[in-house]
N, C-alpha and C. Protein backbone atom coordinates (compact mmCIF):
# COMPACT_ATOMS: atom_id res chain seq x y z
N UNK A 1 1.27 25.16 -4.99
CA UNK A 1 1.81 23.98 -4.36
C UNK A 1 2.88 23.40 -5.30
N UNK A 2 4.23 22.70 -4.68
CA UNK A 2 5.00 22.69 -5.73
C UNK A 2 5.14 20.83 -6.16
N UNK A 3 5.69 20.65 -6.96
CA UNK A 3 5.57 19.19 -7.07
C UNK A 3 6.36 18.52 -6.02
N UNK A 4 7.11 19.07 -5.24
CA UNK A 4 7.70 17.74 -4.35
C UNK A 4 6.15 17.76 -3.15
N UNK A 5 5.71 18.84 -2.94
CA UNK A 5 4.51 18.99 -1.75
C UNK A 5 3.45 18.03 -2.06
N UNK A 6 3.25 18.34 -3.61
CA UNK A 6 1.94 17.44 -4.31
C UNK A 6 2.65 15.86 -4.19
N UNK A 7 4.02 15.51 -3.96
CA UNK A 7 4.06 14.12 -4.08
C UNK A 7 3.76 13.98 -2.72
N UNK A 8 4.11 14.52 -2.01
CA UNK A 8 4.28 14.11 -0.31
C UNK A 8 2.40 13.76 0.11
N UNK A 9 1.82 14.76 -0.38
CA UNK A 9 0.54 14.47 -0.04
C UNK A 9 0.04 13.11 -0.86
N UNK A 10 0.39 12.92 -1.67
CA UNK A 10 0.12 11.72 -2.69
C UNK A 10 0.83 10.55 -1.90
N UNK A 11 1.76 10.39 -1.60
CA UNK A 11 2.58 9.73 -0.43
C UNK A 11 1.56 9.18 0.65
N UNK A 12 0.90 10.41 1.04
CA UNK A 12 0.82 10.14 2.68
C UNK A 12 -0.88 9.84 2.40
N UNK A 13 -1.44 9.68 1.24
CA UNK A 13 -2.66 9.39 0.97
C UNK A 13 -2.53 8.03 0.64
N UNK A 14 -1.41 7.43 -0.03
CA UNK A 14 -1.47 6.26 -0.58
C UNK A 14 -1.34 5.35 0.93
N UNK A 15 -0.23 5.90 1.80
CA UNK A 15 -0.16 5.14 3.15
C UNK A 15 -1.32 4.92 3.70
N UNK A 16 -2.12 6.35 4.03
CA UNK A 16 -3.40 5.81 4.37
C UNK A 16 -4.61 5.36 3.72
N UNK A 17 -4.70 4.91 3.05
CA UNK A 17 -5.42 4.14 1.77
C UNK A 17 -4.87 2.69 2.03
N UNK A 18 -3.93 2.43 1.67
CA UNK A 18 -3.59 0.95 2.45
C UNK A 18 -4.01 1.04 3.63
N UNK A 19 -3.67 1.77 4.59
CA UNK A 19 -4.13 1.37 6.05
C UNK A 19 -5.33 0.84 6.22
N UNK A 20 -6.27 2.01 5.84
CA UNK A 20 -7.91 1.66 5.32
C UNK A 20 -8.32 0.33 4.91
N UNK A 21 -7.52 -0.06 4.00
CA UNK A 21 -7.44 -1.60 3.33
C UNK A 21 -6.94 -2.54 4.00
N UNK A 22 -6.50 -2.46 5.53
CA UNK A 22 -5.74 -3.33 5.96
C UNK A 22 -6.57 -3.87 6.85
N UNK A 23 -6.96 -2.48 7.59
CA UNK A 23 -7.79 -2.27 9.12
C UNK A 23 -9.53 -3.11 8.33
N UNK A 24 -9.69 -2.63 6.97
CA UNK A 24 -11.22 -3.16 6.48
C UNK A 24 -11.07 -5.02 6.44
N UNK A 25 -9.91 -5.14 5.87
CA UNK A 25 -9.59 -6.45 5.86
C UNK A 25 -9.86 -7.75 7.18
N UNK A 26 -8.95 -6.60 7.79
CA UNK A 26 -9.28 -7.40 9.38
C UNK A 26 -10.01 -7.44 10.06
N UNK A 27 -11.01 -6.35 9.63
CA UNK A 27 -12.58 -6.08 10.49
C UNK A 27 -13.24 -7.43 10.21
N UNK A 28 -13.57 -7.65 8.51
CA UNK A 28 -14.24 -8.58 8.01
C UNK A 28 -13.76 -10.04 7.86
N UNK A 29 -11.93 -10.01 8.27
CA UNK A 29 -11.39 -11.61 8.50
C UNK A 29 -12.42 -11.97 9.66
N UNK A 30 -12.47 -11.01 10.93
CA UNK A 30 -12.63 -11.08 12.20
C UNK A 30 -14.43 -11.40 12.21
N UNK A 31 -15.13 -10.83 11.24
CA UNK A 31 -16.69 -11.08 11.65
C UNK A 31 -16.47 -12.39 11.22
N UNK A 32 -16.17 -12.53 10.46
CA UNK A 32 -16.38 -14.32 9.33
C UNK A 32 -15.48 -14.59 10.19
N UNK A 33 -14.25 -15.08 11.23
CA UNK A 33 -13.84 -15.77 12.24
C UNK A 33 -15.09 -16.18 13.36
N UNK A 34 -15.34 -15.28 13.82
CA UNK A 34 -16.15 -14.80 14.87
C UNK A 34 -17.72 -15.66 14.52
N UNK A 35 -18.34 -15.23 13.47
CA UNK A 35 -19.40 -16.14 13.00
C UNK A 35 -19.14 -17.22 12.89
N UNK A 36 -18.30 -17.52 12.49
CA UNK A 36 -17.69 -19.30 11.90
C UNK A 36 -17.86 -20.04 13.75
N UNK A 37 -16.88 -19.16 14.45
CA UNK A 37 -16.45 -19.81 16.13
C UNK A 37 -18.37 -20.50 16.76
N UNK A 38 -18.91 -19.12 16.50
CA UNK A 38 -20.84 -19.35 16.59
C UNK A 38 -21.12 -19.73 16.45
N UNK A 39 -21.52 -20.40 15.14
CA UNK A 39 -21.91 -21.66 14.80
C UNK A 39 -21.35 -22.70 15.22
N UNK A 40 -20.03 -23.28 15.38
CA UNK A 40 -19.43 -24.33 16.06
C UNK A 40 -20.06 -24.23 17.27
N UNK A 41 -19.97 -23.16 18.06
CA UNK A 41 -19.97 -23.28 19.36
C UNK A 41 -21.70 -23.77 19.76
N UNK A 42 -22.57 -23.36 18.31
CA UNK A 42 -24.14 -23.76 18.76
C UNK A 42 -24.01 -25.21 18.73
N UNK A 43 -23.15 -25.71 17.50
CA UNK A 43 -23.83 -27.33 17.61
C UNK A 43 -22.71 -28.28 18.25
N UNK A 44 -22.38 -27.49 19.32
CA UNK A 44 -21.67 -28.32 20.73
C UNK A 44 -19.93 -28.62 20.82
N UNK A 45 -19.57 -27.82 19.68
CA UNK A 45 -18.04 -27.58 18.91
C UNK A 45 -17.27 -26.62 20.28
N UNK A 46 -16.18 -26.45 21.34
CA UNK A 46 -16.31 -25.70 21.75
C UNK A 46 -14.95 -25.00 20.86
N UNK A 47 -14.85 -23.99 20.71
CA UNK A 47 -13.82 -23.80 19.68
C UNK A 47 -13.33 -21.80 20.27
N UNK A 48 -12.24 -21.73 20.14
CA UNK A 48 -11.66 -20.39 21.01
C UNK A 48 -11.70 -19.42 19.86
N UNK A 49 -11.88 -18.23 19.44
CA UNK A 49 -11.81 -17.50 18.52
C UNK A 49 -10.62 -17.08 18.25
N UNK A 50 -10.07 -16.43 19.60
CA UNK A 50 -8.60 -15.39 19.21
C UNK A 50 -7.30 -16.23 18.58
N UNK A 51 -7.25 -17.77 18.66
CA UNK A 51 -6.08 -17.73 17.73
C UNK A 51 -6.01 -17.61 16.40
N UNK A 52 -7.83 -17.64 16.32
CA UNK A 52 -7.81 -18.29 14.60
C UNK A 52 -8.05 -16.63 14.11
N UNK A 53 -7.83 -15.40 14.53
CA UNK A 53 -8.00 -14.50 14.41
C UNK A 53 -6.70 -13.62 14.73
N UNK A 54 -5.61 -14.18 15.49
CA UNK A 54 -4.47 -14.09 15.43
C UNK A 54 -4.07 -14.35 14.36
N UNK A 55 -4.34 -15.84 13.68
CA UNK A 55 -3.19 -16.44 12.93
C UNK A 55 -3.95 -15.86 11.64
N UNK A 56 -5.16 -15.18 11.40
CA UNK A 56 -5.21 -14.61 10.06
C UNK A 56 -5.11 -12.96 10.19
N UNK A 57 -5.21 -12.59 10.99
CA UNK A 57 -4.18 -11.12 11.32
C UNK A 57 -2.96 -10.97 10.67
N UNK A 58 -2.17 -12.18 11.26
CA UNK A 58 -0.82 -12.01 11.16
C UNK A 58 -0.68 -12.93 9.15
N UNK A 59 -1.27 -13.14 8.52
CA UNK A 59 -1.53 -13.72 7.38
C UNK A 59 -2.06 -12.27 6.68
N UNK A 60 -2.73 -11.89 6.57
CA UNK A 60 -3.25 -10.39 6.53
C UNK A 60 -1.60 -9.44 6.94
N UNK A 61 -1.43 -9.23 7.81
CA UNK A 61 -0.08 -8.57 7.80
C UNK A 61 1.02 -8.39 6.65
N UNK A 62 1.41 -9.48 6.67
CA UNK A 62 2.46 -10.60 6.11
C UNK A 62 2.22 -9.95 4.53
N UNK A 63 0.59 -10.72 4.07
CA UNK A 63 0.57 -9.94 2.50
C UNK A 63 0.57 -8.75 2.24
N UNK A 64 -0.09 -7.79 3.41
CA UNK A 64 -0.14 -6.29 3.10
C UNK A 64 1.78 -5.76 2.82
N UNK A 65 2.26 -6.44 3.86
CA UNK A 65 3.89 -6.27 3.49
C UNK A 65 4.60 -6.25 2.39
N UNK A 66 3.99 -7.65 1.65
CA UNK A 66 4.45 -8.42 0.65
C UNK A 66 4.02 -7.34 -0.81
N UNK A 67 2.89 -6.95 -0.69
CA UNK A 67 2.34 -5.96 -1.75
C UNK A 67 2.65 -4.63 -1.70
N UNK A 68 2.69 -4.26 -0.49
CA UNK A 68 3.23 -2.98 -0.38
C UNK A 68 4.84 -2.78 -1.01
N UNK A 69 5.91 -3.94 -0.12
CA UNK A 69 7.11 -4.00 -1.14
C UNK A 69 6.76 -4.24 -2.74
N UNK A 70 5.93 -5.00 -2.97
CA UNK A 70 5.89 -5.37 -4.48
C UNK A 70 5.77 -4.10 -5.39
N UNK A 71 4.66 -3.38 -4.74
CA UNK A 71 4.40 -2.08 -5.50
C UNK A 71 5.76 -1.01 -5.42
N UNK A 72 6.73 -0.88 -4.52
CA UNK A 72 7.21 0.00 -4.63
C UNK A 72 8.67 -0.04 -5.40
N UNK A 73 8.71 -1.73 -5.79
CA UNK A 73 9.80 -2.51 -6.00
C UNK A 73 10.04 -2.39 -7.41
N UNK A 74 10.84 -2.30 -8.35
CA UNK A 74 11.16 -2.23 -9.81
C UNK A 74 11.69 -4.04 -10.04
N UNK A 75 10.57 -4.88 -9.44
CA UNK A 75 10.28 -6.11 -9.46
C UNK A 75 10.75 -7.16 -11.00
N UNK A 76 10.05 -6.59 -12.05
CA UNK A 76 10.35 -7.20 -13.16
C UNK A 76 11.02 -6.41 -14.22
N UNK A 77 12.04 -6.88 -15.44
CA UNK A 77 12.42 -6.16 -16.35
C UNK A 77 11.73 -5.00 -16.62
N UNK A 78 10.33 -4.94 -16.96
CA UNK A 78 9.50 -4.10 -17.48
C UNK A 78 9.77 -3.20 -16.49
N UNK A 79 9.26 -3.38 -15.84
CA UNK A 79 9.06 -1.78 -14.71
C UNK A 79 10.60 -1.00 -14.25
N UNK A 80 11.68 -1.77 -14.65
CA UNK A 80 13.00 -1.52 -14.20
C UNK A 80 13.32 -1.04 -15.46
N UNK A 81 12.97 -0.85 -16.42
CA UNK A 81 12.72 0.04 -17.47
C UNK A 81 11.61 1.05 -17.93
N UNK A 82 10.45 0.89 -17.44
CA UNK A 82 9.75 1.85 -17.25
C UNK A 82 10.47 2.53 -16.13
N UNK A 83 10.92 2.87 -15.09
CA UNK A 83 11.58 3.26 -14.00
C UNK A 83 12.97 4.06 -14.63
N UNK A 84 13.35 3.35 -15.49
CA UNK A 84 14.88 4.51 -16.39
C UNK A 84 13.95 6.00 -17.07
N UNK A 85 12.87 5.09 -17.78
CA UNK A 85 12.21 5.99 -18.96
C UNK A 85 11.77 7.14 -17.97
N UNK A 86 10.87 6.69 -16.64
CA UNK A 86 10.38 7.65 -16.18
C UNK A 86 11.18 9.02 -15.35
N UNK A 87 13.01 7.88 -15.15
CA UNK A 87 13.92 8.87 -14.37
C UNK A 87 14.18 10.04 -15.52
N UNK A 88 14.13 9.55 -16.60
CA UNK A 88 14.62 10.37 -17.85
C UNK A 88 13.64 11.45 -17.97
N UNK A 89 12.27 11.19 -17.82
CA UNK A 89 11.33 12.38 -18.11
C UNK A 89 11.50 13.44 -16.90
N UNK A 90 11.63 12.71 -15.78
CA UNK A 90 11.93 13.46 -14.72
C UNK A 90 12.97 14.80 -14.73
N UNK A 91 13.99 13.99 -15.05
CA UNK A 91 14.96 14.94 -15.45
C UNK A 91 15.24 15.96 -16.25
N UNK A 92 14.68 16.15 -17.71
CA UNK A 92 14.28 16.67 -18.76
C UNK A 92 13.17 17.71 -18.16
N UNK A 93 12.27 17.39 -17.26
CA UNK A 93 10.98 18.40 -16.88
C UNK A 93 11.72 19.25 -15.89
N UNK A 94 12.69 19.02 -15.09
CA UNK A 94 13.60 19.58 -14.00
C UNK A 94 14.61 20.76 -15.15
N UNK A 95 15.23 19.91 -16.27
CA UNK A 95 16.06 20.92 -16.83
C UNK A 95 15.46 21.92 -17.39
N UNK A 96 14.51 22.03 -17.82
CA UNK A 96 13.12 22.38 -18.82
C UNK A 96 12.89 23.74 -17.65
N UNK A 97 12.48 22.95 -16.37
CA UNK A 97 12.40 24.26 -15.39
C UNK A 97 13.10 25.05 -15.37
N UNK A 98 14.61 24.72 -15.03
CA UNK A 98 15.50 25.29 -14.98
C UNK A 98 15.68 26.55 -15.69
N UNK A 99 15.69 26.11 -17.09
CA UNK A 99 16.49 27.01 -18.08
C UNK A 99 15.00 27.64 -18.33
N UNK A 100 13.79 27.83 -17.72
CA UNK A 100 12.80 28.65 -17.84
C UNK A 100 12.88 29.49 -16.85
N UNK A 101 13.68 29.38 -15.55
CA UNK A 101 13.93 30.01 -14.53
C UNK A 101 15.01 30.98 -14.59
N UNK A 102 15.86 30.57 -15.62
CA UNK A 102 17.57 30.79 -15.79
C UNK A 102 16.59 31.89 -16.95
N UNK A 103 16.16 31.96 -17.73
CA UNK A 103 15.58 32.56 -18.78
C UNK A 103 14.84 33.96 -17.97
N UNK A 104 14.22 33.62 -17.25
CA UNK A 104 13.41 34.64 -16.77
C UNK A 104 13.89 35.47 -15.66
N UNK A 105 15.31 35.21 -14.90
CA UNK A 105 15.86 35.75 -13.82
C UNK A 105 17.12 36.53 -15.24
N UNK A 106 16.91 36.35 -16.24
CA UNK A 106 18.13 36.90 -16.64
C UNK A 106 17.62 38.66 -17.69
């Protein structure tokens, strides 16, 4: 398997790994909405569930967005330099291939 394949699967694991984290999120906004509405509604509260389960859906959304950009973002000095250092190793392991390829086809 070659390293761009191994990233792609690493890629498409991390997507669904958040998803997992998104969909778990909202399961359990939604019981603790849902319980909360129950109790109101026993001691004579009449109270509707779906907006307050809308409006933390869409709150839930919003941050999964917000983190997902954050993580992929070269956000602060540090990481916008860790991000040079790491383009640099990148490159060096690519030339490294290379001239082991160029070496062995010759």
């Amino acid at each position: 398997m070659s390293d761009n394949e191994i990233r792609e699967v690493q890629a498409e694991i991390d997507i669904t790994t958040a998803d997992i984290d998104f969909e778990k999120a909202k399961a359990i906004a939604t019981l603790i909405i849902v319980c909360a509405v129950n109790v109101f509604n026993v001691l004579g509260y009449a109270v509707d569930a779906e907006p307050w389960v809308n409006a933390v859906t869409s709150v839930l959304a919003v941050i999964s967005i917000a983190y997902a950009w954050w993580k992929n973002q070269n956000v602060t000095p540090e990481a916008a330099q860790a991000q040079v250092l790491l383009d640099a190793l990148k490159l060096a392991k690519h030339a490294k291939a290379n001239d082991e390829d160029s070496e062995l086809a010759a």
